[in-house]
Every structure is written in C-alpha cells, then in structure tokens.
C-alpha atoms as a PDB file:
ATOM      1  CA  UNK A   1      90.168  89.395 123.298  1.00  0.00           C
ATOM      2  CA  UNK A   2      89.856  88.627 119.279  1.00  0.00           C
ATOM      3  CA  UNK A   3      92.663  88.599 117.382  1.00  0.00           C
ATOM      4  CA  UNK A   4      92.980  88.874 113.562  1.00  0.00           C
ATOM      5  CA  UNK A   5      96.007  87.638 112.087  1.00  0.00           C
ATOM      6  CA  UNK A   6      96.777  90.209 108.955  1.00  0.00           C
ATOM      7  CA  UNK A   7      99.071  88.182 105.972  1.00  0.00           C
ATOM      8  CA  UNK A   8     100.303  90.290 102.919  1.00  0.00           C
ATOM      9  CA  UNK A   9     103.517  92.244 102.067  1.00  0.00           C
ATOM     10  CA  UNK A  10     105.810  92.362  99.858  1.00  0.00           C
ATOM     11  CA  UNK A  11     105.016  95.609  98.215  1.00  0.00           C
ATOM     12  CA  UNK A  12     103.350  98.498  99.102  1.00  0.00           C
ATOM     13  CA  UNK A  13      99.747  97.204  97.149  1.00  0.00           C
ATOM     14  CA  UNK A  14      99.550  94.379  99.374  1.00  0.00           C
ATOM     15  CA  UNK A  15     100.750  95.858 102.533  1.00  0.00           C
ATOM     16  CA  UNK A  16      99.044  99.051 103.199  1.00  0.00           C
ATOM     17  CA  UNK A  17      95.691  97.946 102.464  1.00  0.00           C
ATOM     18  CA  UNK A  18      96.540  95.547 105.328  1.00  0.00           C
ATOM     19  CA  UNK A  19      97.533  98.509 107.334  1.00  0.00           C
ATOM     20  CA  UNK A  20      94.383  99.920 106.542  1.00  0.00           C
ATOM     21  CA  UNK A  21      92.069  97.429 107.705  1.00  0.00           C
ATOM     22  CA  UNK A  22      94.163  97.078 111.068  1.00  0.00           C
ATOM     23  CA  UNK A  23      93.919 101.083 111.835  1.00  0.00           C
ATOM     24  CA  UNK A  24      90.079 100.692 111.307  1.00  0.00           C
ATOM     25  CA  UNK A  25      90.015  97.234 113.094  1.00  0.00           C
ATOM     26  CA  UNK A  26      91.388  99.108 116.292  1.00  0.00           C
ATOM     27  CA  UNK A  27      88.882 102.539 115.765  1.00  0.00           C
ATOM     28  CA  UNK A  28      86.220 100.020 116.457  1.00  0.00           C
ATOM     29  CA  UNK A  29      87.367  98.001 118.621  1.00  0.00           C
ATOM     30  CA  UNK A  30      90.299  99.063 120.692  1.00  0.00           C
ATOM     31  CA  UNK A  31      90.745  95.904 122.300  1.00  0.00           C
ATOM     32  CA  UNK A  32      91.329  93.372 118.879  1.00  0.00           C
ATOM     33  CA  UNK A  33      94.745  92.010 118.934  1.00  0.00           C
ATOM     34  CA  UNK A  34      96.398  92.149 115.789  1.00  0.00           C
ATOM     35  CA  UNK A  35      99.344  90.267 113.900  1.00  0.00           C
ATOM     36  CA  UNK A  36     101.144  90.884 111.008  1.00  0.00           C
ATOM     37  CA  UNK A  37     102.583  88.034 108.841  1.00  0.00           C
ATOM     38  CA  UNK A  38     105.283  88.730 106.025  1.00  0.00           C
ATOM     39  CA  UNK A  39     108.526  88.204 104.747  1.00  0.00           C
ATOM     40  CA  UNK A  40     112.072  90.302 105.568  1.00  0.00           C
ATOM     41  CA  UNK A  41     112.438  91.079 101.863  1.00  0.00           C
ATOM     42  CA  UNK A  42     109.302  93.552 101.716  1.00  0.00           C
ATOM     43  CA  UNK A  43     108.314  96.581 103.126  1.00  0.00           C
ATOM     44  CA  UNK A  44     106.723  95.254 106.283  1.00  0.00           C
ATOM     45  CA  UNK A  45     110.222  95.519 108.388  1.00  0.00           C
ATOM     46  CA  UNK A  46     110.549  98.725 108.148  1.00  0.00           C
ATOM     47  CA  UNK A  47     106.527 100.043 108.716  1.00  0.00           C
ATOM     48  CA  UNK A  48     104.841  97.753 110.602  1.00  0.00           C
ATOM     49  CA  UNK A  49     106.893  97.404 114.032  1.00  0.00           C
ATOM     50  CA  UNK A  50     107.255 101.208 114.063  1.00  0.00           C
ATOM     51  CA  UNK A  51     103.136 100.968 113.899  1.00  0.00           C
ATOM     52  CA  UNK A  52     103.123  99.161 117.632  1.00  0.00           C
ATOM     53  CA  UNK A  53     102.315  95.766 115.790  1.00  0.00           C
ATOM     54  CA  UNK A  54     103.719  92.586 116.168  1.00  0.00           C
ATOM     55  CA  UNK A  55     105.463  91.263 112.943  1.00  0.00           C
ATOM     56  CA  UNK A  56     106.103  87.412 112.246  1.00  0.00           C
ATOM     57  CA  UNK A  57     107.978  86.421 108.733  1.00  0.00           C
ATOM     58  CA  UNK A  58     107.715  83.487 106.470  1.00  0.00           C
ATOM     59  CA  UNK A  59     110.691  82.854 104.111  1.00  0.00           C
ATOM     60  CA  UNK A  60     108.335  82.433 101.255  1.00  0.00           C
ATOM     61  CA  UNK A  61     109.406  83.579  97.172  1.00  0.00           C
ATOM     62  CA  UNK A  62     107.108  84.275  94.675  1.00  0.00           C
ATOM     63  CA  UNK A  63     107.091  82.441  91.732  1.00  0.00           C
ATOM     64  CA  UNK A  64     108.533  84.096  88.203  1.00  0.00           C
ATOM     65  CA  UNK A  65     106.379  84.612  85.466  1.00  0.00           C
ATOM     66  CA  UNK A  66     108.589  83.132  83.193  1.00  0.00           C
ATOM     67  CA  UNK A  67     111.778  81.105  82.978  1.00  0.00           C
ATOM     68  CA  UNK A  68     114.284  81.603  85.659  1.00  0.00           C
ATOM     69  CA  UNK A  69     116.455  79.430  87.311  1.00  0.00           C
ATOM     70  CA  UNK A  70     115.582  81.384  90.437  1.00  0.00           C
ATOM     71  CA  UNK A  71     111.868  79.033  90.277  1.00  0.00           C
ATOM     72  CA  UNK A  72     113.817  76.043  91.153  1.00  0.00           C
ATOM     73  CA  UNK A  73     113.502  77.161  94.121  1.00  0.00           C
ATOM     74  CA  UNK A  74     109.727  78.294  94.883  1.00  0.00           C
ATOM     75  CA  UNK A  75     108.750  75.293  95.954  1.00  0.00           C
ATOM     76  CA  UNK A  76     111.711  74.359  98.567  1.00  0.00           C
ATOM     77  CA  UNK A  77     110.415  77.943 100.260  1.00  0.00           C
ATOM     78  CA  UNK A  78     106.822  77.015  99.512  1.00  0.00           C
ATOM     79  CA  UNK A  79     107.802  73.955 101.930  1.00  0.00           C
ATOM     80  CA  UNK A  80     109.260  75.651 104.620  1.00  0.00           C
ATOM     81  CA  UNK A  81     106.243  78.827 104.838  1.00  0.00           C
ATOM     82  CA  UNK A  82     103.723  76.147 104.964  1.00  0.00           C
ATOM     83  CA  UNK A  83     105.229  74.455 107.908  1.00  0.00           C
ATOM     84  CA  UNK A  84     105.964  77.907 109.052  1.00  0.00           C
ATOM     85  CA  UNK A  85     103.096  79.389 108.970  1.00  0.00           C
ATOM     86  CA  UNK A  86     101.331  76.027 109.953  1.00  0.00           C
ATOM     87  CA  UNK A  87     103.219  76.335 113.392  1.00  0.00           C
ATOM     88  CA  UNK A  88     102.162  80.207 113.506  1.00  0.00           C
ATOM     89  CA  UNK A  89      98.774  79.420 113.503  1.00  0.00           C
ATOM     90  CA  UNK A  90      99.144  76.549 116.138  1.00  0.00           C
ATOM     91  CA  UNK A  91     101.185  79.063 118.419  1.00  0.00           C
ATOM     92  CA  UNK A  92      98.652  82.376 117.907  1.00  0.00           C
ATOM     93  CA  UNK A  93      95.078  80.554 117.422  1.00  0.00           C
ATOM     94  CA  UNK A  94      93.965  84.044 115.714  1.00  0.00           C
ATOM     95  CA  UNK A  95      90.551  84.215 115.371  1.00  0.00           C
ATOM     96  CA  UNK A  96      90.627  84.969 111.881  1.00  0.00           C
ATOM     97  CA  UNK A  97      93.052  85.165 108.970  1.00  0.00           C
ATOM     98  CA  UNK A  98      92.459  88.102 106.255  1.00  0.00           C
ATOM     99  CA  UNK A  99      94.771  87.567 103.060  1.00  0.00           C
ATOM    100  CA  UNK A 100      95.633  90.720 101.250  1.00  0.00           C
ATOM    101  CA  UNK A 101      97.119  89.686  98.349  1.00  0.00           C
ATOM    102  CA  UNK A 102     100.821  88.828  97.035  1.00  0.00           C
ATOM    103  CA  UNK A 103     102.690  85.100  97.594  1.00  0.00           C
ATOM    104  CA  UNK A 104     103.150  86.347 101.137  1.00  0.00           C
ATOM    105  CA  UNK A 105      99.128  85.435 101.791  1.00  0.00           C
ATOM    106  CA  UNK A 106      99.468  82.183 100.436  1.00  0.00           C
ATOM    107  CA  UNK A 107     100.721  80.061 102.861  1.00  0.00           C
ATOM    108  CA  UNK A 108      98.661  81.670 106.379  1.00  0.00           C
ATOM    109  CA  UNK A 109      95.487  81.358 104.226  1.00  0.00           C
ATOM    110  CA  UNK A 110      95.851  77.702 102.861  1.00  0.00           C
ATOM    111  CA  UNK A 111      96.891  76.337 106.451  1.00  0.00           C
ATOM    112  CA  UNK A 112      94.010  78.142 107.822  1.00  0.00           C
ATOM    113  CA  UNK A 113      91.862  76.267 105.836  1.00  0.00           C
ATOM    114  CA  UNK A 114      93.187  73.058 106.838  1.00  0.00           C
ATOM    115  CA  UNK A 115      92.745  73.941 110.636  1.00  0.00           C
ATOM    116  CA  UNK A 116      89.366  75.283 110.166  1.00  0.00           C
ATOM    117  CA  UNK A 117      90.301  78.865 111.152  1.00  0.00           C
ATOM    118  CA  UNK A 118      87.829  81.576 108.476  1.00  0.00           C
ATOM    119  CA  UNK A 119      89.572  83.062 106.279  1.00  0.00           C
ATOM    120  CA  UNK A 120      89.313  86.447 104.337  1.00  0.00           C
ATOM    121  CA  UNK A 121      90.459  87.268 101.531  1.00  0.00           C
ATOM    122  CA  UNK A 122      90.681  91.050 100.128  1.00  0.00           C
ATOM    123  CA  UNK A 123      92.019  91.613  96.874  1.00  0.00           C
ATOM    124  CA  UNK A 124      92.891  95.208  95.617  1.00  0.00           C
ATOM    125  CA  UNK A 125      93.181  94.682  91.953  1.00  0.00           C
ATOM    126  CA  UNK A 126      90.607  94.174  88.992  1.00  0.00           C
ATOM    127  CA  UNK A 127      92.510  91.132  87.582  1.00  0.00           C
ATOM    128  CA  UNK A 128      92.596  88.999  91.039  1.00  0.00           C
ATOM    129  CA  UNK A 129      96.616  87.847  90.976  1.00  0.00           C
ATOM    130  CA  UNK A 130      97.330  83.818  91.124  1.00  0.00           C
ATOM    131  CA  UNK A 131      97.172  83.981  94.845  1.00  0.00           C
ATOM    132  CA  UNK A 132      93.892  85.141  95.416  1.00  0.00           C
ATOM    133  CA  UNK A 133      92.767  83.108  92.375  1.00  0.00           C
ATOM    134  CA  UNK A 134      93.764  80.111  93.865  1.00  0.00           C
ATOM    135  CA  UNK A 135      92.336  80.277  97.245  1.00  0.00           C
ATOM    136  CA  UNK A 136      89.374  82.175  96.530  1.00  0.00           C
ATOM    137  CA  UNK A 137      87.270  78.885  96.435  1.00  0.00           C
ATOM    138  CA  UNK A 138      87.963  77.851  99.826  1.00  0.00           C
ATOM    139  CA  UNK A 139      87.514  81.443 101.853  1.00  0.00           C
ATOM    140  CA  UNK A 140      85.069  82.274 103.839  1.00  0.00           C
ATOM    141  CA  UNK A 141      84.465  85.619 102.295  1.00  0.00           C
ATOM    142  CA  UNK A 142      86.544  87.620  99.542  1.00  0.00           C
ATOM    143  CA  UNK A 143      86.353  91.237  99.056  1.00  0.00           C
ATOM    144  CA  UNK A 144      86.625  93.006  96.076  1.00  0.00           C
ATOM    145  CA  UNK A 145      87.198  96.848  95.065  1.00  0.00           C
ATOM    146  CA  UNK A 146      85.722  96.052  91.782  1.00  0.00           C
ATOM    147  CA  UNK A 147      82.388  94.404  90.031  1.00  0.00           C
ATOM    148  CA  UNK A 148      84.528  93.577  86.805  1.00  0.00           C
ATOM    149  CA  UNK A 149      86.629  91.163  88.922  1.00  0.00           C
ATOM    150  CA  UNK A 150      83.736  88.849  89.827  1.00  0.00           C
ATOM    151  CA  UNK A 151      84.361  87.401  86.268  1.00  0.00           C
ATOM    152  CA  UNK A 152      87.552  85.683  87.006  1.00  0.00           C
ATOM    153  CA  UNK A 153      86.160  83.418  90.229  1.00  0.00           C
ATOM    154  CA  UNK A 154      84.394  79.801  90.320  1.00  0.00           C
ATOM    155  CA  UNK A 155      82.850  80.058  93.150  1.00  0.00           C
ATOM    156  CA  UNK A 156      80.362  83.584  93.060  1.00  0.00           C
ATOM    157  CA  UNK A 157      78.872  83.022  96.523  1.00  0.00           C
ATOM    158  CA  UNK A 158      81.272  84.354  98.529  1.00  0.00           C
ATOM    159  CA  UNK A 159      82.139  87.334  96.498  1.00  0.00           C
ATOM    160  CA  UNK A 160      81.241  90.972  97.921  1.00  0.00           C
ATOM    161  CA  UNK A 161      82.334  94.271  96.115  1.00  0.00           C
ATOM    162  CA  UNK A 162      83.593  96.801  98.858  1.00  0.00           C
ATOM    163  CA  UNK A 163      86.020  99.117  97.492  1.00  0.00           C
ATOM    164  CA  UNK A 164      89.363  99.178  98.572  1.00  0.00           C
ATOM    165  CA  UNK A 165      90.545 100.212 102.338  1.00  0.00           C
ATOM    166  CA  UNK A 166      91.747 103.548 102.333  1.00  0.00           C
ATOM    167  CA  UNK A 167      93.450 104.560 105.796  1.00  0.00           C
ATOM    168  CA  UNK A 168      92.159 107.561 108.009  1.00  0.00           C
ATOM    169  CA  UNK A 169      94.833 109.831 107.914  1.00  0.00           C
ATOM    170  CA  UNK A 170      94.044 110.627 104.393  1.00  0.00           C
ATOM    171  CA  UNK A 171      90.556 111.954 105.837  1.00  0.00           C
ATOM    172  CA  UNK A 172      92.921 114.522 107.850  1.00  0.00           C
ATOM    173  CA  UNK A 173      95.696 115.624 105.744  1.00  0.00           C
ATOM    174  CA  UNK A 174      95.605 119.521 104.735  1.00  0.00           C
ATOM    175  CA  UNK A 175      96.697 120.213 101.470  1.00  0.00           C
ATOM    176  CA  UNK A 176      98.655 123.541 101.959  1.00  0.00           C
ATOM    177  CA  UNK A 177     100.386 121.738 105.099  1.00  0.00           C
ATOM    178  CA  UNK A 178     101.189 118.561 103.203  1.00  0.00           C
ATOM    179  CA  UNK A 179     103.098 120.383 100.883  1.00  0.00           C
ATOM    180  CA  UNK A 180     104.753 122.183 103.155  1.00  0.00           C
ATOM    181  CA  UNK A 181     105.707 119.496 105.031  1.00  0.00           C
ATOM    182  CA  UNK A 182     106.667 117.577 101.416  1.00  0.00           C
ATOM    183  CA  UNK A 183     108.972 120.687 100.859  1.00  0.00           C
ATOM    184  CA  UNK A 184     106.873 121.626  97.311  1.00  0.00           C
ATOM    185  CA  UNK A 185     106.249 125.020  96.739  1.00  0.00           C
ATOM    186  CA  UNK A 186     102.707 126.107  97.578  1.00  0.00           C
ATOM    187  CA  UNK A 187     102.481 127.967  93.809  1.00  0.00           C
ATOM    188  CA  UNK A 188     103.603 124.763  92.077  1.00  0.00           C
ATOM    189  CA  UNK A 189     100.984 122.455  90.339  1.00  0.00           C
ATOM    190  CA  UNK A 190     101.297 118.261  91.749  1.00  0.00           C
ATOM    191  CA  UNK A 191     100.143 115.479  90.004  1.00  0.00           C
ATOM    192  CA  UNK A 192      99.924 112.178  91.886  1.00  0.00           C
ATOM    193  CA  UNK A 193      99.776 108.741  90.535  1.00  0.00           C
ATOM    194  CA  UNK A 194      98.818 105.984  91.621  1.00  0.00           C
ATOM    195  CA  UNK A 195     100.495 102.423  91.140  1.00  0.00           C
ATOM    196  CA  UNK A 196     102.264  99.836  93.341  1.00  0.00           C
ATOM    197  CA  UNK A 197     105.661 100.553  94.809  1.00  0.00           C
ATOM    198  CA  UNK A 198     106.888  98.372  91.573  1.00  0.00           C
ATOM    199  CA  UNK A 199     105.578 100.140  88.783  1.00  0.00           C
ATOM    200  CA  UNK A 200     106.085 103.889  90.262  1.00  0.00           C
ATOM    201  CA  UNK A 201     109.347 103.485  89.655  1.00  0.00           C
ATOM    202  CA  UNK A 202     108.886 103.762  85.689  1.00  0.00           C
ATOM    203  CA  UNK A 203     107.163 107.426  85.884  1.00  0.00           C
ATOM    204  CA  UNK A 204     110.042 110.060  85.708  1.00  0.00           C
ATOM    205  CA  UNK A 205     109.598 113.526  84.883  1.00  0.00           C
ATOM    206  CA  UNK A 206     110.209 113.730  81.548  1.00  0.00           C
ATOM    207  CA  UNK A 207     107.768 111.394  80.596  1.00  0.00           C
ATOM    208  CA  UNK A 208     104.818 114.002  82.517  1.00  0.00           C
ATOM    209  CA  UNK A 209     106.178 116.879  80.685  1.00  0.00           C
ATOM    210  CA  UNK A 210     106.345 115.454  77.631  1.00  0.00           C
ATOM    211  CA  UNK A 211     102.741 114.009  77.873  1.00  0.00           C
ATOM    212  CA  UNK A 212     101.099 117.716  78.318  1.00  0.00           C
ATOM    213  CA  UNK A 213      99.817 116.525  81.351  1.00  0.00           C
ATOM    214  CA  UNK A 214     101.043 119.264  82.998  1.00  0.00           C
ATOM    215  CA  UNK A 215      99.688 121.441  80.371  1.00  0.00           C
ATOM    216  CA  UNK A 216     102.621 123.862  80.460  1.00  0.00           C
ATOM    217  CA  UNK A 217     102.669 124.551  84.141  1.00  0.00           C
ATOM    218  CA  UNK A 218     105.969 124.007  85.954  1.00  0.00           C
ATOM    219  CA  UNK A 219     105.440 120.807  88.208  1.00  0.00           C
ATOM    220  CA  UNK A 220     106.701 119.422  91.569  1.00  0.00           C
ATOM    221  CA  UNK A 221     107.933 116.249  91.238  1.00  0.00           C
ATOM    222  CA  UNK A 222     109.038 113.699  93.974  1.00  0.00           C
ATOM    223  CA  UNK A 223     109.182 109.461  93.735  1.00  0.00           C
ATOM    224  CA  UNK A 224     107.911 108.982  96.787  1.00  0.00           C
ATOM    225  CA  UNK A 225     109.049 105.125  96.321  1.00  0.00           C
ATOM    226  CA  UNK A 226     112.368 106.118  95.848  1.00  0.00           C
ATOM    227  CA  UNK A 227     112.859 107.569  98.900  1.00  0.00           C
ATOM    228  CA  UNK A 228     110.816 105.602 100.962  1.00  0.00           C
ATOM    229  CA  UNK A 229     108.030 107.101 101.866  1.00  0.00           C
ATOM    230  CA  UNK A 230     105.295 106.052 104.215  1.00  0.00           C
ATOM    231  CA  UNK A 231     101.922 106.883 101.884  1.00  0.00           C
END
C-alpha cells in the first residue's frame, strides 16, 4: 500500500490545496494511505481528523518578517520539528513527501531529503514564499500554478506549471442550493473573493459598497473566515 505523507497548514492557502490533492489521491487510487503533518496552531485540528485522516503535529513557528522578540525563538522550534519530523519519517517510511507551502513544510521536506525519501513540492502562489524558495533546489519535482513564478528558482529543471488543486466538490455544488444552504437570499447579488484565511479578514462591507463593485445592487455578505467555514 503507498503512502504519501501530506505537510502544510497553518492557514487555509496552504492547507486546502493539501486537502485537495489527498481527495484526488484517493479517487484514483482508493487504497493510498495518507498522512497529514502540521502544527496545533492552524487550521488542520479542526478539518483534517473530521476528513478520516490521520494528523501528526510539529511544534514549528514561522519566522517574522521583521523585528520581534518573538524570532528569538524560531530557531529553538526549528530544532525540535527537525528532530520531530526526522523521527516521523523514521516511524511512517511514506513513500513520498509533498510540501504545500507555509513554515509547516519545512521541516518534513528538508529531512526527507536527508533520508532519500522524493519530495514534492507544490506552491500556490506567484511569488514562491521563503519556504518553497529554499527547498526548491533539492525536490524532486515542484509544481507551480503559474509560468511567472519560474523566474524566482535556480534550479529550472524540475519546475512544471500545473495550476493549482481545486477539490471536487466544487465540480458539484448548485448555485441556487448553496445559497440556500448559506442562508442568502436567492434575489440577492454575491461577490466572492478570493485570498488566504489571513488577508480575508481585511474585506468588510463597506469597503465593496463603496468601491461600486456592487454597482448599486443590494449584496449578501458573509466572512466566511470569520466564522469558520470549511471552503
């Protein structure tokens, strides 16, 4: 039986394209074991064992984009998710490691590498973040959503442009029942946007309306972030 060991969280970016790949991983082949690898801080508790998946966390940080006393710290947790994740790997002997993004991917990837395990990386963004950047060189394969991105990589080789994983219930979802199951009336206009569990949080309603996005029409508006929604 394979078994692909899935490592990104965090936020919503990094984990549901992860999701993605292991709903489509099991379509094909029912019997591919898969693990999850993330941290308790994220999103992962909540979605992933409620999936049927089996969930395994490193107590990894990210590091701070600028000054913050909270940095001294990065690389004590560093340590401990790359011995972590190091004994992981021993333990589970997955068959293969795909990274999808975020300092949660960091550690699985890198001590793949070291104990010859392929690794894949899939990165959802057109500016690859510092993870992907810096392990890019040394996987087996990295997939890209965009062509634009290829610019910001060493090694070109390894490099395919694939899109970005989109899972299959969004192939099924009716668009009168969706918003009847959303609770938005049926006569109301929606506008959806798309951005990372982070950055949603910065679109309120005033700022549609007062954009003429809406173009005059009364809207239905709902932060599906906010109140923890599973996209």
């Amino acid at each position: 039986m394979p078994k692909v060991m899935l490592a990104g969280g965090g936020t919503g970016g990094h984990l549901f394209p992860a999701i993605a790949l292991a709903e489509e991983l099991k379509r094909r082949k029912p019997d591919v074991e898969i693990l999850f690898v993330g941290t308790k801080r994220g999103l992962e508790p909540k979605l992933i064992p409620q999936m049927g998946y089996r969930l395994l966390f490193l107590e990894v940080r990210g590091l701070r984009r600028k000054v913050d006393v909270r940095n001294l710290l990065f690389f004590y947790y560093l340590a401990r998710s790359l011995r972590q994740a190091k004994s992981i790997l021993e333990i589970e002997k997955p068959d293969v490691v795909v990274g999808t993004g975020g300092y949660v991917s960091g550690p699985p990837l890198y001590c793949a590498r070291r104990l010859k395990i392929p690794t894949i990386i899939q990165e959802q963004n057109s500016y690859p973040g510092l993870t992907t950047r810096w392990l890019a060189k040394g996987a087996d394969k990295v997939f890209l959503a965009y062509p634009e991105s290829k610019r910001y990589f060493k090694r070109q080789n390894n490099l395919e442009v694939v899109g970005n994983p989109v899972r299959c219930d969004f192939n099924q979802i009716d668009k009168a029942q969706a918003k009847k199951s959303m609770k938005i009336d049926q006569n109301k206009k929606v506008i959806l946007i798309l951005g990372g569990s982070q950055i949603f949080r910065r679109f309120e309603p005033e700022y549609i309306g007062e954009s003429g996005l809406a173009g005059g029409t009364e809207l239905a508006t709902d932060n599906l972030a906010d109140r923890g929604a599973r996209l």
